[in-house]
Protein backbone atom coordinates (compact mmCIF):
# COMPACT_ATOMS: atom_id res chain seq x y z
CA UNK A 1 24.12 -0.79 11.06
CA UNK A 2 24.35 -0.82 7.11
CA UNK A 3 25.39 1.54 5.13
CA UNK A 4 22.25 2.57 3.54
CA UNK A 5 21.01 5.44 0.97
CA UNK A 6 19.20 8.30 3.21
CA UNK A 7 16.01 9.70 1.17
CA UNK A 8 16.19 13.33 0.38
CA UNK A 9 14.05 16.12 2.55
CA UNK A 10 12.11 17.50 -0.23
CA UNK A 11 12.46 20.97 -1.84
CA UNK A 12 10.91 23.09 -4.09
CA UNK A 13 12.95 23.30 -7.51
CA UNK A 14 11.81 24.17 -10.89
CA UNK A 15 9.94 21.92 -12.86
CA UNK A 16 11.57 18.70 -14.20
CA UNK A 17 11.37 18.23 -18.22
CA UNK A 18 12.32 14.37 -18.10
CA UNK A 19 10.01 12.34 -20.75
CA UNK A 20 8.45 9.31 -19.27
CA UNK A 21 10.96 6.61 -21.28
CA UNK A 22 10.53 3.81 -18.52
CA UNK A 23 8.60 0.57 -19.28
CA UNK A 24 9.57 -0.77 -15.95
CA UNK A 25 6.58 -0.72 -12.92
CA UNK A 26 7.28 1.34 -9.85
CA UNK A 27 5.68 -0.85 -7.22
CA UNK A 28 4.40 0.13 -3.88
CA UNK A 29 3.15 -2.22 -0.94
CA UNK A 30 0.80 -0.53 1.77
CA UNK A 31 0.36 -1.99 5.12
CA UNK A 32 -2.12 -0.06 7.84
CA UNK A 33 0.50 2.66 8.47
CA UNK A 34 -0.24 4.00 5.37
CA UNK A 35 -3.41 4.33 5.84
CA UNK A 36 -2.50 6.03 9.32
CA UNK A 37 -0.77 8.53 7.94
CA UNK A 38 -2.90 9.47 5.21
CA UNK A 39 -5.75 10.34 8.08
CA UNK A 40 -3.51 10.93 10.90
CA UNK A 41 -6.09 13.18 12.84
CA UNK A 42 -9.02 10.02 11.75
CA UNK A 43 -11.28 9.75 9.31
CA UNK A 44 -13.64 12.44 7.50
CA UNK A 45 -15.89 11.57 10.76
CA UNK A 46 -12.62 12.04 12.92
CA UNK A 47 -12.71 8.19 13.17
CA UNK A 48 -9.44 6.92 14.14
CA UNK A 49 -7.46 4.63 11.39
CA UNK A 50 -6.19 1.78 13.42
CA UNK A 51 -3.12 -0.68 13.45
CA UNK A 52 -2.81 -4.13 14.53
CA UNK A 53 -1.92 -3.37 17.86
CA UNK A 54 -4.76 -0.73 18.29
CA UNK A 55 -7.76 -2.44 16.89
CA UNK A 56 -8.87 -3.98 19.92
CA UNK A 57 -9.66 -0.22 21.53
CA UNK A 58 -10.57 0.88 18.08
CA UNK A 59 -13.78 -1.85 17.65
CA UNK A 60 -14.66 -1.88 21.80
CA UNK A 61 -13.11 -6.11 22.19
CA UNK A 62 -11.57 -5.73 25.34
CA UNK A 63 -14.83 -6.13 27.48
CA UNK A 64 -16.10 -9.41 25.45
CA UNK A 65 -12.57 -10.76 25.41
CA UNK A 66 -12.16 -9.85 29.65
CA UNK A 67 -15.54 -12.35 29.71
CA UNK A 68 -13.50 -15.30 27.71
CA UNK A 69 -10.57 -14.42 30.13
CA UNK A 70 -7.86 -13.70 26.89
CA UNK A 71 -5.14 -12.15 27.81
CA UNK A 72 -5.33 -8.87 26.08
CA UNK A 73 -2.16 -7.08 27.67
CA UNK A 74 -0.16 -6.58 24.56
CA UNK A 75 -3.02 -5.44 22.48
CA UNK A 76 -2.09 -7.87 19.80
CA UNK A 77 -5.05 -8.54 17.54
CA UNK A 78 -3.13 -11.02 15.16
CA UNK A 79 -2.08 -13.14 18.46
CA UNK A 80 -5.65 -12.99 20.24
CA UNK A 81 -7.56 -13.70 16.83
CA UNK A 82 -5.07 -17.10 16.25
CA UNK A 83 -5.50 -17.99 19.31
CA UNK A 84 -9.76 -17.81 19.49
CA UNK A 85 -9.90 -19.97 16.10
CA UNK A 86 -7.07 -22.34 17.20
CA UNK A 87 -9.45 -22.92 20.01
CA UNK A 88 -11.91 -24.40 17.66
CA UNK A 89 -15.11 -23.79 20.63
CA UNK A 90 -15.38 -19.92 19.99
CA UNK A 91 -16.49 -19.83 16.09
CA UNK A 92 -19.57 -17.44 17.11
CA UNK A 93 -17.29 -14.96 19.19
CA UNK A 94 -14.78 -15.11 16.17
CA UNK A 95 -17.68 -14.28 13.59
CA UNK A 96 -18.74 -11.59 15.84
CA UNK A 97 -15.07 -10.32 15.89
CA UNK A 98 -15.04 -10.41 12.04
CA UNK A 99 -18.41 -8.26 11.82
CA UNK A 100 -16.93 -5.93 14.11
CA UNK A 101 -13.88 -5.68 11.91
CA UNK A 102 -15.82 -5.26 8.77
CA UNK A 103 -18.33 -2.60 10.04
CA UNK A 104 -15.47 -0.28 11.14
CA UNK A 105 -13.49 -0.32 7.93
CA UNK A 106 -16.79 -0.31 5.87
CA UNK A 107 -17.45 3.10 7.63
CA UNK A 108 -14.20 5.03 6.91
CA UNK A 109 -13.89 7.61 4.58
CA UNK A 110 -11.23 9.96 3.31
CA UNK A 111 -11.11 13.37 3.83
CA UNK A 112 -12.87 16.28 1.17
CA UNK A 113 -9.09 17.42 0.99
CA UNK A 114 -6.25 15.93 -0.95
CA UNK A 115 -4.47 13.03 1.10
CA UNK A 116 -1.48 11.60 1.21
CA UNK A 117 -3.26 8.50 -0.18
CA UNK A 118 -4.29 11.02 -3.17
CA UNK A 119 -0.25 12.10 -3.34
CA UNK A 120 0.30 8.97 -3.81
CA UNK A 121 -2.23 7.95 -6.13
CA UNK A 122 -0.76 10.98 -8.27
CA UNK A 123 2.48 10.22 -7.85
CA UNK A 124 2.85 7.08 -10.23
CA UNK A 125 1.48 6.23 -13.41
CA UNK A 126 -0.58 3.61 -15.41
CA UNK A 127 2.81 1.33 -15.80
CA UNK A 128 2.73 1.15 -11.98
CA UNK A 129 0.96 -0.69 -9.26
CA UNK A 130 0.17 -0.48 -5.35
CA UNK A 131 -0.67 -3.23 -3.68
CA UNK A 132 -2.30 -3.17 -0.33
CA UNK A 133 -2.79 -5.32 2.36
CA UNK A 134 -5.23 -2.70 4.12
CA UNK A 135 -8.95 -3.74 4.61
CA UNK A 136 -10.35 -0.23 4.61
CA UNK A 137 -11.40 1.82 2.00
CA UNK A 138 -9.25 4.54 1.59
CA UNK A 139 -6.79 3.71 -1.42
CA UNK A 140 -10.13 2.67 -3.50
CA UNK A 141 -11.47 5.94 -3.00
CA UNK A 142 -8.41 8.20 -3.68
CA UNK A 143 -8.42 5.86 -6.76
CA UNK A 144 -11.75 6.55 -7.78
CA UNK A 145 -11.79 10.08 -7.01
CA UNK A 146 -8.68 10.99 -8.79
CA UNK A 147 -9.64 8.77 -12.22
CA UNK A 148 -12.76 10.72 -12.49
CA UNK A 149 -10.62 14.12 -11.91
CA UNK A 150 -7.91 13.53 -14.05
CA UNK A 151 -9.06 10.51 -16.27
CA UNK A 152 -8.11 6.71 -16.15
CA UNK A 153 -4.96 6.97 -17.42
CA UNK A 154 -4.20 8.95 -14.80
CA UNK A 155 -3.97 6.27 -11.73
CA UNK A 156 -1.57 3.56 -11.38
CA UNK A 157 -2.87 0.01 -10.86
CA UNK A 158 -4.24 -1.49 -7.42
CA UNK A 159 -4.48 -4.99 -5.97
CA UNK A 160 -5.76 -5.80 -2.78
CA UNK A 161 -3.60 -8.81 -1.05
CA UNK A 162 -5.94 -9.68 2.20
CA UNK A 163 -9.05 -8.22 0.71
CA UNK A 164 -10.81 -5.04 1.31
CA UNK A 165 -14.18 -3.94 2.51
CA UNK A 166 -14.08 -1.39 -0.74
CA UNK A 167 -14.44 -4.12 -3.62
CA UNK A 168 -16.06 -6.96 -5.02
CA UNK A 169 -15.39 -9.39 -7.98
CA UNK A 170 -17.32 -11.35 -10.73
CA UNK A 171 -15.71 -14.80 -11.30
CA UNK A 172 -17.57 -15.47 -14.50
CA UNK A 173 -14.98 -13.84 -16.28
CA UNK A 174 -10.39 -13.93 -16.92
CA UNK A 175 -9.49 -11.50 -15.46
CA UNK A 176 -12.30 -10.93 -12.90
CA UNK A 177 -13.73 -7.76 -13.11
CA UNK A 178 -13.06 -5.69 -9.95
CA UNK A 179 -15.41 -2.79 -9.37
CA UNK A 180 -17.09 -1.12 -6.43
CA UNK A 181 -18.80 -3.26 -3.47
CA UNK A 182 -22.36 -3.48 -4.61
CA UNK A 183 -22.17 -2.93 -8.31
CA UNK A 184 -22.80 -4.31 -11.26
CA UNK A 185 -20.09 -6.37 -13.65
CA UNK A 186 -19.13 -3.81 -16.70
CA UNK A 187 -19.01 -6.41 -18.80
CA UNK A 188 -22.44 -8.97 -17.64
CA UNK A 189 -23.71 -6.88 -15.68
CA UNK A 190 -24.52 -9.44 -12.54
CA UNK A 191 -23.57 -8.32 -9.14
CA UNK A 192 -20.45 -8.52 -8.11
CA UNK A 193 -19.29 -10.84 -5.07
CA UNK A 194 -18.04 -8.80 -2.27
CA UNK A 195 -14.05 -9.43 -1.71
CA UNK A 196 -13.20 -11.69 1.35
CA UNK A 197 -11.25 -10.29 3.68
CA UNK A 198 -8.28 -12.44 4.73
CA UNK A 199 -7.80 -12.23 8.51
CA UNK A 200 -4.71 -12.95 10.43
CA UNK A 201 -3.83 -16.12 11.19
CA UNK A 202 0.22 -17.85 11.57
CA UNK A 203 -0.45 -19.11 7.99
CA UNK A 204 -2.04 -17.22 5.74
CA UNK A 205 -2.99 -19.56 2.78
CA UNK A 206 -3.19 -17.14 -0.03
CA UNK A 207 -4.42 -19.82 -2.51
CA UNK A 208 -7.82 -20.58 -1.00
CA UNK A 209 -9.98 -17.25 -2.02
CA UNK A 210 -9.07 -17.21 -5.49
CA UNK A 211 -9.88 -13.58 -5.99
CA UNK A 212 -6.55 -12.93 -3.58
CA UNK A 213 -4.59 -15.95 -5.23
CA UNK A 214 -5.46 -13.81 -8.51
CA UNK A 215 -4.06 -10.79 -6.81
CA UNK A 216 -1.02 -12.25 -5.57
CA UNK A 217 -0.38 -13.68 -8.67
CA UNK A 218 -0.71 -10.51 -10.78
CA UNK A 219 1.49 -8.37 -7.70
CA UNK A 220 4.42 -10.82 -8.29
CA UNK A 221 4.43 -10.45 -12.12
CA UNK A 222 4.69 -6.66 -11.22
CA UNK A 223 7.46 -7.02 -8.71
CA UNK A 224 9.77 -9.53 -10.99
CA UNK A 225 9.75 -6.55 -13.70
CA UNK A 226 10.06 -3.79 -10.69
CA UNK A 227 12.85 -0.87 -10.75
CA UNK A 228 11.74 0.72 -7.66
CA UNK A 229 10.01 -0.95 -4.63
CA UNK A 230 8.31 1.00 -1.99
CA UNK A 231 6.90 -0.18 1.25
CA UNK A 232 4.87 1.68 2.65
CA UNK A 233 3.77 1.49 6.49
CA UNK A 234 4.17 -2.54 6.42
CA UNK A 235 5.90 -4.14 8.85
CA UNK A 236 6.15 -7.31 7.70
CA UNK A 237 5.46 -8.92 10.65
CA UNK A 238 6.55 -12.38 11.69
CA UNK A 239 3.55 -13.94 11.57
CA UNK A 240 2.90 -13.62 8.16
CA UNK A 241 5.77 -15.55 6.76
CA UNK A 242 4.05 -16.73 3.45
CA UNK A 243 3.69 -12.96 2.48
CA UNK A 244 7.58 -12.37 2.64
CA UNK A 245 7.86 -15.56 0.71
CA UNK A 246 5.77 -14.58 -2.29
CA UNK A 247 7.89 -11.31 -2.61
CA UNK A 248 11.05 -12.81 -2.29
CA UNK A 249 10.10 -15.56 -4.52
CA UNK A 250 8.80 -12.63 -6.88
CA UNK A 251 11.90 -10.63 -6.52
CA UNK A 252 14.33 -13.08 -6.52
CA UNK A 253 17.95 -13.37 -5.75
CA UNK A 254 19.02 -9.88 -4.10
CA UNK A 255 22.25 -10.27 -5.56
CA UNK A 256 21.22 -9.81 -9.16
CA UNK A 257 19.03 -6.63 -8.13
CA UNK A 258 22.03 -4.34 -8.27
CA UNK A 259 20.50 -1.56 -10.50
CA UNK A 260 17.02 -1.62 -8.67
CA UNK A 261 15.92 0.01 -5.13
CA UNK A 262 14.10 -0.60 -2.38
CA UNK A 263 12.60 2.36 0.04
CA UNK A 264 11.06 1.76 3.32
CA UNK A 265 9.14 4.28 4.71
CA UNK A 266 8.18 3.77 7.97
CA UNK A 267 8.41 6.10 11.46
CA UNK A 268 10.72 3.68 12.98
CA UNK A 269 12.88 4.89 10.84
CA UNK A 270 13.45 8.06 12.57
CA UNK A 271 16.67 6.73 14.92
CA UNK A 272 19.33 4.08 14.21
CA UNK A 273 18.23 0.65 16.20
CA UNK A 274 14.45 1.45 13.93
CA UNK A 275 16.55 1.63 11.16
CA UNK A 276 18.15 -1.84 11.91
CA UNK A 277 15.16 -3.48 12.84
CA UNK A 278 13.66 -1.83 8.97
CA UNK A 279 16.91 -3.54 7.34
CA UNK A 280 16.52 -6.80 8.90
CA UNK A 281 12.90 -7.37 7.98
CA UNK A 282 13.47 -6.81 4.46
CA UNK A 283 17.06 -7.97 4.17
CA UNK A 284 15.87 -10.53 2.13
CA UNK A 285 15.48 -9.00 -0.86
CA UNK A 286 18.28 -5.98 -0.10
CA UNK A 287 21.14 -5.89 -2.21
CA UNK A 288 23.95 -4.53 -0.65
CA UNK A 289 23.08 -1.11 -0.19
CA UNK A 290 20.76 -0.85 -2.50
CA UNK A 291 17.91 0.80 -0.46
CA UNK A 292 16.73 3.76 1.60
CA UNK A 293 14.92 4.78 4.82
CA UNK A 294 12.58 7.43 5.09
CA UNK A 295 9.95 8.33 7.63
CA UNK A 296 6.98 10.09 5.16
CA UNK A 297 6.05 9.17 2.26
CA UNK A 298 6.85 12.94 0.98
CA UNK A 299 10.85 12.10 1.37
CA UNK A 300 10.21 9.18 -1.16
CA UNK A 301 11.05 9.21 -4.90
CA UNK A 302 7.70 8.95 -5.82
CA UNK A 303 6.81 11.63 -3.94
CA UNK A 304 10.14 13.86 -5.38
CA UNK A 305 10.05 12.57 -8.97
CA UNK A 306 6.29 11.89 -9.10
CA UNK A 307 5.30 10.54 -12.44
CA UNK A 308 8.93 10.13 -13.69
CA UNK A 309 10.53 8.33 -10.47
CA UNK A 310 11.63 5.37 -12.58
CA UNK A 311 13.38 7.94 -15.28
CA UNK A 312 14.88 10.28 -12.50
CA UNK A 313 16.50 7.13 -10.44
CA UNK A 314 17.75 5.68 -13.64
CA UNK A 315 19.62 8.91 -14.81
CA UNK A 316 20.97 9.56 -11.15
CA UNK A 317 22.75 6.04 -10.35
CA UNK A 318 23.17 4.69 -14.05
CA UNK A 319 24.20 8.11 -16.08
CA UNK A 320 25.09 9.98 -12.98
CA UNK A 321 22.67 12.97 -14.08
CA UNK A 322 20.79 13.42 -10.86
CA UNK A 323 17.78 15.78 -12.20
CA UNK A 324 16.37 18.64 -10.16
CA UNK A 325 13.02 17.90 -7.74
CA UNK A 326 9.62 18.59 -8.46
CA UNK A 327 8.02 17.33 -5.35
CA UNK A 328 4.28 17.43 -5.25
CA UNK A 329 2.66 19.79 -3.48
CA UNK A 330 1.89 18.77 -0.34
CA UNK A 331 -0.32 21.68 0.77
CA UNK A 332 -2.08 22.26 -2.31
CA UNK A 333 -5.98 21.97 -2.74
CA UNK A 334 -7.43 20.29 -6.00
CA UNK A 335 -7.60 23.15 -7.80
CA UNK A 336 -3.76 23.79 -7.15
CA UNK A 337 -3.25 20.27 -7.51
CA UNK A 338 -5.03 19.75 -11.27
CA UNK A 339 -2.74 22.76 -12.41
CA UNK A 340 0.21 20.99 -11.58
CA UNK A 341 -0.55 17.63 -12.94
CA UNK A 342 -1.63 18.90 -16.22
CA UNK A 343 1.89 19.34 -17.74
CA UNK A 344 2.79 15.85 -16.51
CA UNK A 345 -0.02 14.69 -18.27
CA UNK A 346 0.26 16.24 -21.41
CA UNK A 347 3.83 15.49 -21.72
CA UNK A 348 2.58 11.18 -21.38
CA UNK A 349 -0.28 11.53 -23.63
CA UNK A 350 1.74 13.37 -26.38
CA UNK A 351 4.73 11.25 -25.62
């Protein structure tokens, strides 16, 4: 096991009075755990937020796939889907499959109350990005909902690496314009092409779609300049080799990322062999012990130092002035929730 920085249970301290001085992005990468845990009991319709090794019981499969006689045992959707387009015979059962997929994700919604996806959301700034590899909808809405609360500036930056039911694009212009599924370009006002959604296969050839290229491209940019990384709920599986290249490639040589940090937060993080399994997934881009394991996104820096994480790491490990907590309130409603943002916010737009 190594040694590795443990992520601080969160407490309720006074309120911190760092400026926001940091230039440098705070990036986050989502995977479907994320979106787990920001609807753990389901949806705002109680439906349930599935992972890959769930989505077979979650869109009703396992009767159609019984009739093709796949072998559905280990619930694997990324192994099952490879295997019915390897097959080359089955293109109607796979477009059915993709339908399936689409409809479900199409129909999720978050919750009236604040989520963790709406902590989160909250929790960084315009400087900052997340970038998901989730199909549903549920960051774009927190997004949405929160911008029109608290204004624009309020809401870090989102890219959507495989896709999502949520968005679509018009091409006609650099950068495309990204805006709402069904709605009109804000700047040509056509109708915006609906985003692809990237399914899994053992290759995943981010280039074709060039909406995603575009999104990979712009993530990277973001991660090269990065002070803090956060993955959130991604597991980075095996399969999907060409994703861990892109980061690593973005992030570059571990060895010279000795004043940045990485945090994992993921439930398998809760005992030791999780923990090594967490650290060998991303020891590619780990310097030394320069990253952290947490198992909710409310013992992350983000979630401690929202708004100033960036600042708060950089006077802890570089000036050794570790600053007080100010998580954000997990419990609160929006009410509760505006009257704690505002001081953040008026301290950036006067700053």
């Amino acid at each position: 096991m190594r040694t590795q920085r443990k992520l601080t249970t969160p407490m309720q301290l006074e309120q911190s009075t760092l400026p926001p001085k940091s230039g440098k992005p705070h990036v986050v990468i989502l995977g479907a755990g994320a979106s787990r845990a920001a609807c753990p009991n389901g949806d705002k319709y109680g439906r349930k937020l599935p992972l890959m090794n769930d989505l077979i019981d979650a869109l009703g499969l396992e009767p159609a796939l019984n009739r093709l006689r796949v072998d559905c045992s280990d619930r694997d959707f990324e192994r099952i889907y490879a295997e019915l387009t390897a097959c080359g015979e089955l293109n109607d059962v796979v477009a059915d499959i993709e339908r399936a997929v689409f409809d479900y994700f199409f129909r999720l919604y978050l919750p009236e109350e604040p989520t963790v996806y709406d902590h989160l959301v909250l929790s960084l700034r315009r400087k900052d990005l997340i970038a998901t590899f989730n199909w549903d909808r549920l960051l774009w809405q927190a997004l949405c909902r929160n911008a029109k609360r608290f204004g624009d500036d309020a809401v870090p930056q989102a890219l959507y690496l495989h896709g999502s039911v949520a968005i679509g694009y018009c091409n006609d212009h650099m950068p495309r314009t990204i805006g709402s599924r069904g709605s009109l370009c804000n700047r040509c006002g056509a109708m915006l092409t609906p985003s692809r959604l990237l399914y899994p296969v053992t290759q995943k050839n981010y280039a074709k779609d060039p909406s995603i290229a575009d999104s990979w491209e712009e993530m990277q940019r973001f991660l090269k300049h990065a002070y803090l990384f956060t993955v959130f709920g991604y597991r980075a599986p095996a399969t999907d080799v060409e994703a861990i290249r892109l980061m690593k490639e973005a992030w570059g040589d571990p060895d010279s990322r000795h004043l940045e940090e990485i945090q994992i937060i993921d439930i398998r993080g809760k005992d030791e062999s999780g923990r090594d399994e967490l650290y060998q997934g991303w020891e590619p881009l780990i310097c030394r012990d320069h990253y952290g394991v947490g198992t909710t996104f409310y013992q992350s820096l983000a979630a401690l130092h929202p708004r100033r994480s960036c600042e708060h790491f950089w006077e802890a490990a570089m000036q050794n002035n570790p600053q007080l907590e100010r998580p954000i309130p997990a419990h609160a409603d929006w009410d509760e929730l505006a009257t704690w943002i505002e001081p953040l916010l008026q301290q950036e737009r006067n700053t």
